[in-house]
Protein backbone atom coordinates (compact mmCIF):
# COMPACT_ATOMS: atom_id res chain seq x y z
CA UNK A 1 155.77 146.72 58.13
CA UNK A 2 152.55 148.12 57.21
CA UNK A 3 154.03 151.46 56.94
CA UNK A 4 153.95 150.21 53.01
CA UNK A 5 150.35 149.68 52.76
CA UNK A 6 149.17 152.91 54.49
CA UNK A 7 150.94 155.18 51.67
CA UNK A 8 148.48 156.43 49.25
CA UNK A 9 150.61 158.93 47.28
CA UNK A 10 153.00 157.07 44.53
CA UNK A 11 155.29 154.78 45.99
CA UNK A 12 158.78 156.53 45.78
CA UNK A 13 162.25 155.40 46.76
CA UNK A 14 161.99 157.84 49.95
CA UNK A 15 159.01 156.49 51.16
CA UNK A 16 159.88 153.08 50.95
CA UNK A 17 163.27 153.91 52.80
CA UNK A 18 161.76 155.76 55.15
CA UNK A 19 159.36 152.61 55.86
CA UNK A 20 162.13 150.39 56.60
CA UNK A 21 163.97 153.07 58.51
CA UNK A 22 160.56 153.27 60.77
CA UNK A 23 160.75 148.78 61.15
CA UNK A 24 163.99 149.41 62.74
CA UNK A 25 163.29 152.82 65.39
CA UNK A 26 159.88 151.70 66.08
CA UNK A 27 159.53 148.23 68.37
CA UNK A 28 157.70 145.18 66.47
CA UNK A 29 157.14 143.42 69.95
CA UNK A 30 153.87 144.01 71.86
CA UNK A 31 155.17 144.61 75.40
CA UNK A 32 158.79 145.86 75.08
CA UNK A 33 159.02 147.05 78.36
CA UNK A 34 159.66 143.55 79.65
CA UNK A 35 163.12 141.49 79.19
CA UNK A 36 161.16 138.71 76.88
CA UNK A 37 159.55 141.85 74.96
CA UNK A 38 163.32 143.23 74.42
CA UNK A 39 164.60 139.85 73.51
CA UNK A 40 161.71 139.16 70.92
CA UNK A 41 162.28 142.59 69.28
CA UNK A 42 165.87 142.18 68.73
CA UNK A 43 165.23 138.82 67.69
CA UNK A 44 162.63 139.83 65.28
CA UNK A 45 164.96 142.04 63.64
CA UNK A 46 167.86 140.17 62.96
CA UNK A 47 165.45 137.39 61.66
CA UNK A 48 164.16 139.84 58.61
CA UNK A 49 167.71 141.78 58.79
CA UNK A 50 169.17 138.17 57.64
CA UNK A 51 166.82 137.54 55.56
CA UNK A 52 166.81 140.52 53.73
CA UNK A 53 170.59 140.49 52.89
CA UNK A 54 170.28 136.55 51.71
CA UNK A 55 167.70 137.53 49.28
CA UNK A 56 169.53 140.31 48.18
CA UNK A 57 172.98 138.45 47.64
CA UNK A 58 171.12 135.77 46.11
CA UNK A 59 169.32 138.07 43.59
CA UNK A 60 172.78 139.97 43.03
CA UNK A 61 174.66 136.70 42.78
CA UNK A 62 172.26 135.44 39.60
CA UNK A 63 173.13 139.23 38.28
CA UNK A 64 176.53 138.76 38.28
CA UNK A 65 176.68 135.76 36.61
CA UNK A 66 173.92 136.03 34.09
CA UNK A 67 176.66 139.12 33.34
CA UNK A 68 179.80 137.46 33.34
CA UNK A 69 178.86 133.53 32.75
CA UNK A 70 175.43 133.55 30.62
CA UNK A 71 176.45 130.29 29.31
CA UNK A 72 175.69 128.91 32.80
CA UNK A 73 171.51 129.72 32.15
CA UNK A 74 171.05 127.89 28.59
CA UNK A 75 169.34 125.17 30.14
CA UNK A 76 167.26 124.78 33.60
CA UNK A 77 169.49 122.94 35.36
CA UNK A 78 169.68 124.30 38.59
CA UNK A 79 167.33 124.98 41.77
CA UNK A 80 163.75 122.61 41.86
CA UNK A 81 164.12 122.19 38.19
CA UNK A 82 166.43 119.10 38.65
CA UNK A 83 164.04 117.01 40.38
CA UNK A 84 161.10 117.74 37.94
């Protein structure tokens, strides 16, 4: 993941591909030669895999209805804003 940090040219939408092409081929676990190693790898990257496409439907969710239905954001009533 730090392949993000280590770029000092401009960020472009090729590095930061290539950087999450490089999470996936290279192994995140310290000792992958092991079973546990394997297992913790694969693991590892289904966690942030998940992750990843939650946020992103989530984000593209709020799109698509600040699009079609931007009646539904007049007023904060969703999320932690109920229970303030």
């Amino acid at each position: 993941m730090n392949y993000f940090l280590q770029s000092k040219k401009k960020n472009s939408f090729k590095q930061l591909l290539q950087g999450i092409f490089n999470f996936y081929r290279e192994p995140q676990a310290e000792n992958i030669d092991t079973v546990v190693g394997k297992a913790v790898d694969v693991i590892l990257k289904a966690v942030v895999t998940v992750l990843f496409v939650l946020a992103t439907t989530g984000i593209l969710k709020i799109v698509f209805e600040l699009i079609t239905n931007p009646s539904q954001f007049s007023n904060a009533s969703f999320g932690v804003f109920d229970y303030l």
